[in-house]
Protein backbone atom coordinates (compact mmCIF):
# COMPACT_ATOMS: atom_id res chain seq x y z
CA UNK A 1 4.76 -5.80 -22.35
CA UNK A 2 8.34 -6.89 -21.94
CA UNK A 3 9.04 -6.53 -25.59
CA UNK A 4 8.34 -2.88 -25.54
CA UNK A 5 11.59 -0.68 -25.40
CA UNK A 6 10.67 2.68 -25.08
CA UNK A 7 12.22 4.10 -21.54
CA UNK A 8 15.82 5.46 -21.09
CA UNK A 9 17.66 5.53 -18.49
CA UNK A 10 17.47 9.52 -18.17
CA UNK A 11 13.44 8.80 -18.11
CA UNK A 12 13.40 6.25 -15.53
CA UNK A 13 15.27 8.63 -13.16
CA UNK A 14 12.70 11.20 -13.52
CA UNK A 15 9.71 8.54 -13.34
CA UNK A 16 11.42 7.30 -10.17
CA UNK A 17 12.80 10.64 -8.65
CA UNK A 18 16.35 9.34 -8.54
CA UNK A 19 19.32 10.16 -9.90
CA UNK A 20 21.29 8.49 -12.99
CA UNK A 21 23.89 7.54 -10.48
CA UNK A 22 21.26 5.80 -7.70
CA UNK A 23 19.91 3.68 -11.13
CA UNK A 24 23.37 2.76 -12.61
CA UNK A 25 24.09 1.82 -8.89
CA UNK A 26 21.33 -0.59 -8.22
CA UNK A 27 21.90 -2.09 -12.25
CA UNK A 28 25.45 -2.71 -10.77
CA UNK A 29 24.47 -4.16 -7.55
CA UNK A 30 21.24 -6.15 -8.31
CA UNK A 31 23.72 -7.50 -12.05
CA UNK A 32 21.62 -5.79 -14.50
CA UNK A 33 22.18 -5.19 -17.75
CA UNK A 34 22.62 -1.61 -18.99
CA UNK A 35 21.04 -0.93 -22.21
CA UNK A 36 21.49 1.61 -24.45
CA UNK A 37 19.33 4.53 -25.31
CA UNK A 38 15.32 3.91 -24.94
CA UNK A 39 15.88 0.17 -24.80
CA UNK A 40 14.61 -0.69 -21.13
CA UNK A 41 11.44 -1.94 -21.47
CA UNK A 42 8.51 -1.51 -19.00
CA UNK A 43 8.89 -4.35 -17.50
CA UNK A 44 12.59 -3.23 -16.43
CA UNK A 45 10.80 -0.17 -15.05
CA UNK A 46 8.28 -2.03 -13.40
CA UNK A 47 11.33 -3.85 -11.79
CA UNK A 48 13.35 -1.25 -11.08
CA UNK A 49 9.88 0.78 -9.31
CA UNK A 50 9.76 -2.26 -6.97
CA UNK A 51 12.80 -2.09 -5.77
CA UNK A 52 12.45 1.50 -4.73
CA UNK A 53 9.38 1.41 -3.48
CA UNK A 54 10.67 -1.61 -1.50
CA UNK A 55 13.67 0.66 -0.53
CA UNK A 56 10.83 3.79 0.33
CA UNK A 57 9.28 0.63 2.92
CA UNK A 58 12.39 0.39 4.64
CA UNK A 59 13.28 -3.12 3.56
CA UNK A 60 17.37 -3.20 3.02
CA UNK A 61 19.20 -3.26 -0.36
CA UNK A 62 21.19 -6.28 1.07
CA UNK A 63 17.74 -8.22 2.37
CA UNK A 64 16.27 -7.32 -1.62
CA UNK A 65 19.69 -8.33 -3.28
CA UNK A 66 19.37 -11.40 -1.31
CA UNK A 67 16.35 -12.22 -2.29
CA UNK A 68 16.84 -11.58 -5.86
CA UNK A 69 19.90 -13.76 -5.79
CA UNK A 70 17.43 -16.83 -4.59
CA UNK A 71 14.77 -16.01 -7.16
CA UNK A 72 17.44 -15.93 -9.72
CA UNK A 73 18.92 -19.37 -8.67
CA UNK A 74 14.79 -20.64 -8.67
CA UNK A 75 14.22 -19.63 -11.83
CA UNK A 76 17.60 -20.85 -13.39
CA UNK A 77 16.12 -24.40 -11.97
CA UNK A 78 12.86 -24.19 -13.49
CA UNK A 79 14.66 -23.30 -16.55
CA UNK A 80 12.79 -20.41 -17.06
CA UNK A 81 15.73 -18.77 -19.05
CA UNK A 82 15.03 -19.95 -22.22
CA UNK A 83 13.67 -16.56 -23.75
CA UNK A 84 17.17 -15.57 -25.30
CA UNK A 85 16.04 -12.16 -24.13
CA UNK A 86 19.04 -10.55 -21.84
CA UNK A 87 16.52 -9.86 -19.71
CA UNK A 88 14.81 -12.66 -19.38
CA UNK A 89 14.74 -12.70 -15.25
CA UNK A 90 12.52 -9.08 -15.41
CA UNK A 91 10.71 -10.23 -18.34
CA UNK A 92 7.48 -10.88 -16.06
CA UNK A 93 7.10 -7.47 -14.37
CA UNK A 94 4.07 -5.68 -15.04
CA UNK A 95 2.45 -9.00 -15.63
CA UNK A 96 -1.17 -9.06 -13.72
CA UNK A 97 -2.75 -12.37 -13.87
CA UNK A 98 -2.10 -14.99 -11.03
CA UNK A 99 -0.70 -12.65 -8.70
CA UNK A 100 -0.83 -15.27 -6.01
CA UNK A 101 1.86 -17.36 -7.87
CA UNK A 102 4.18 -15.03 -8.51
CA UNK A 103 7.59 -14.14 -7.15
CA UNK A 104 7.68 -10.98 -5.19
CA UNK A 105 10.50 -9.17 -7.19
CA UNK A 106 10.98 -11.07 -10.93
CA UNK A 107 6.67 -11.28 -10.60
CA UNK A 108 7.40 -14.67 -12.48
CA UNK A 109 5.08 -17.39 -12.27
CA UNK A 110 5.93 -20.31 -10.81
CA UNK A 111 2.47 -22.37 -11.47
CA UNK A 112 1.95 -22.80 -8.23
CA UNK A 113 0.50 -20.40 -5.09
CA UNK A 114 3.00 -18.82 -2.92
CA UNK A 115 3.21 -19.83 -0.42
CA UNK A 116 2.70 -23.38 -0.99
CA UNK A 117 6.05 -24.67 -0.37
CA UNK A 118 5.49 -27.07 -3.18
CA UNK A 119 7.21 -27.39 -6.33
CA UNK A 120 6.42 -29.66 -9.46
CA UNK A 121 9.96 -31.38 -9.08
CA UNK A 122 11.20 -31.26 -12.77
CA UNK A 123 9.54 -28.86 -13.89
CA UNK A 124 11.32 -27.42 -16.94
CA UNK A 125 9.87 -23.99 -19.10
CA UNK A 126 12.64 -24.64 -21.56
CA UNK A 127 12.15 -25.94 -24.76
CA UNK A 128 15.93 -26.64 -24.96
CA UNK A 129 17.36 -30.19 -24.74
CA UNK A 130 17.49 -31.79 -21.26
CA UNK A 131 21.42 -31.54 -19.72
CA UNK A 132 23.45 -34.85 -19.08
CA UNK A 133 22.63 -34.48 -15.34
CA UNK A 134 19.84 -32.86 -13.43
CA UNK A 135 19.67 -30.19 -11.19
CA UNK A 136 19.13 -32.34 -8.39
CA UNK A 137 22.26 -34.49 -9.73
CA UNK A 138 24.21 -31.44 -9.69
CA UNK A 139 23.36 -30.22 -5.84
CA UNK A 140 21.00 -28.19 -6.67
CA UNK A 141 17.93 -28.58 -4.70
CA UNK A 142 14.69 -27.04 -5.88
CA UNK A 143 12.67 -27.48 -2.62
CA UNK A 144 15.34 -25.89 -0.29
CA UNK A 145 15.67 -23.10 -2.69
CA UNK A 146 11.94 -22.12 -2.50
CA UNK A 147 12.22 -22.78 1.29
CA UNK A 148 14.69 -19.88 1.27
CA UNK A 149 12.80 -17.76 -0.91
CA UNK A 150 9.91 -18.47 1.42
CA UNK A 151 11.51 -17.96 4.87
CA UNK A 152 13.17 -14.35 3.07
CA UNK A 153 9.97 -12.96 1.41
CA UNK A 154 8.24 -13.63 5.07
CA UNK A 155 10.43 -11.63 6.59
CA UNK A 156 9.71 -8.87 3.91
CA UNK A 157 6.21 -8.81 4.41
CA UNK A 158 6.13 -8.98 8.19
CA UNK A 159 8.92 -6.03 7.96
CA UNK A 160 6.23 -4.52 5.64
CA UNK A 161 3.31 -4.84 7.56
CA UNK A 162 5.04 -3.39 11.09
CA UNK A 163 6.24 -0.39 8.61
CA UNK A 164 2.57 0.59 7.03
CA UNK A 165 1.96 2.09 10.37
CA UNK A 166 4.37 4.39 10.89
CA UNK A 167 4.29 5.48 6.65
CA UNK A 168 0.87 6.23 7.46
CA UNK A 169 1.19 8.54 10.45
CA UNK A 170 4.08 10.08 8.43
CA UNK A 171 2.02 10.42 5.03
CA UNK A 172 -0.42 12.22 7.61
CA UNK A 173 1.83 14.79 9.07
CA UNK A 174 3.32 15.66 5.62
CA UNK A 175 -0.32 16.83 4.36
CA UNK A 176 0.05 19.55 7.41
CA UNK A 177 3.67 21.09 6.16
């Protein structure tokens, strides 16, 4: 549950078999925020055990901060930030129902299947007032945004699915060391 704040930094490392430095590195380069003591949640675990495992499948930091950049930008158009939680863009992680709307690394749901390249044009989670303009107004478009996200998270799985093979036959020659 996101509102459950019981990991530290220290215990993440040792979950994830990296170092404090590796973790305070990827907070840095994936904008973060660093929280004291026991006060990551699991979703921020959840998050952060994506993005290594991502790292473990050979996709590159740059590809994974790229797409978190886009997924960001999404969700700041669906105004999905109106949690007041400084974590509101992890918030999802861990979550398990409608896995086939979700974005790959904030696991938020969109309402829609991915990929559907549809979007509820809109579409607004935030109870907050409306703004003088809208998104659109602004430059921001929601449909080429997605298409991004799209196009980038295709490349991830196809990158993936021609890795799997080669984890396997290494998984399979580390059992006879």
């Amino acid at each position: 549950m996101p509102g459950d704040f019981t990991h530290s930094l220290i215990d993440i490392g040792r979950e994830l078999k990296r170092s404090l430095i590796y973790l305070r590195g990827l907070q840095t380069r994936f904008d973060l925020p660093e929280l004291e003591g026991a006060g990551y949640s699991d979703a921020y675990l959840e998050f952060l055990t994506k993005l290594v495992h991502l790292r473990a499948l050979s996709i590159s930091e740059e590809i994974l901060r790229n797409l978190w950049h886009i997924e960001k930008k999404l969700l700041l158009i669906l105004h999905a930030d109106n949690t007041g939680s400084q974590t509101w863009f992890l918030d999802a992680c861990g979550a398990t129902t409608h896995p086939e709307q979700r974005l790959l690394l904030s696991n938020y749901d969109i309402g829609v299947e991915i990929p559907s390249k549809s979007l509820q044009l809109g579409l607004n989670f935030s109870d907050k007032l409306p703004e003088l303009f809208t998104g659109r107004q602004m430059g921001e478009d929601g449909l080429r945004v997605l298409h991004d996200y799209l196009q980038l998270c295709t490349r991830i799985r196809s990158d993936i699915r021609a890795e799997l093979p080669l984890l396997r036959a290494a998984i399979r020659r580390a059992k006879q060391l």
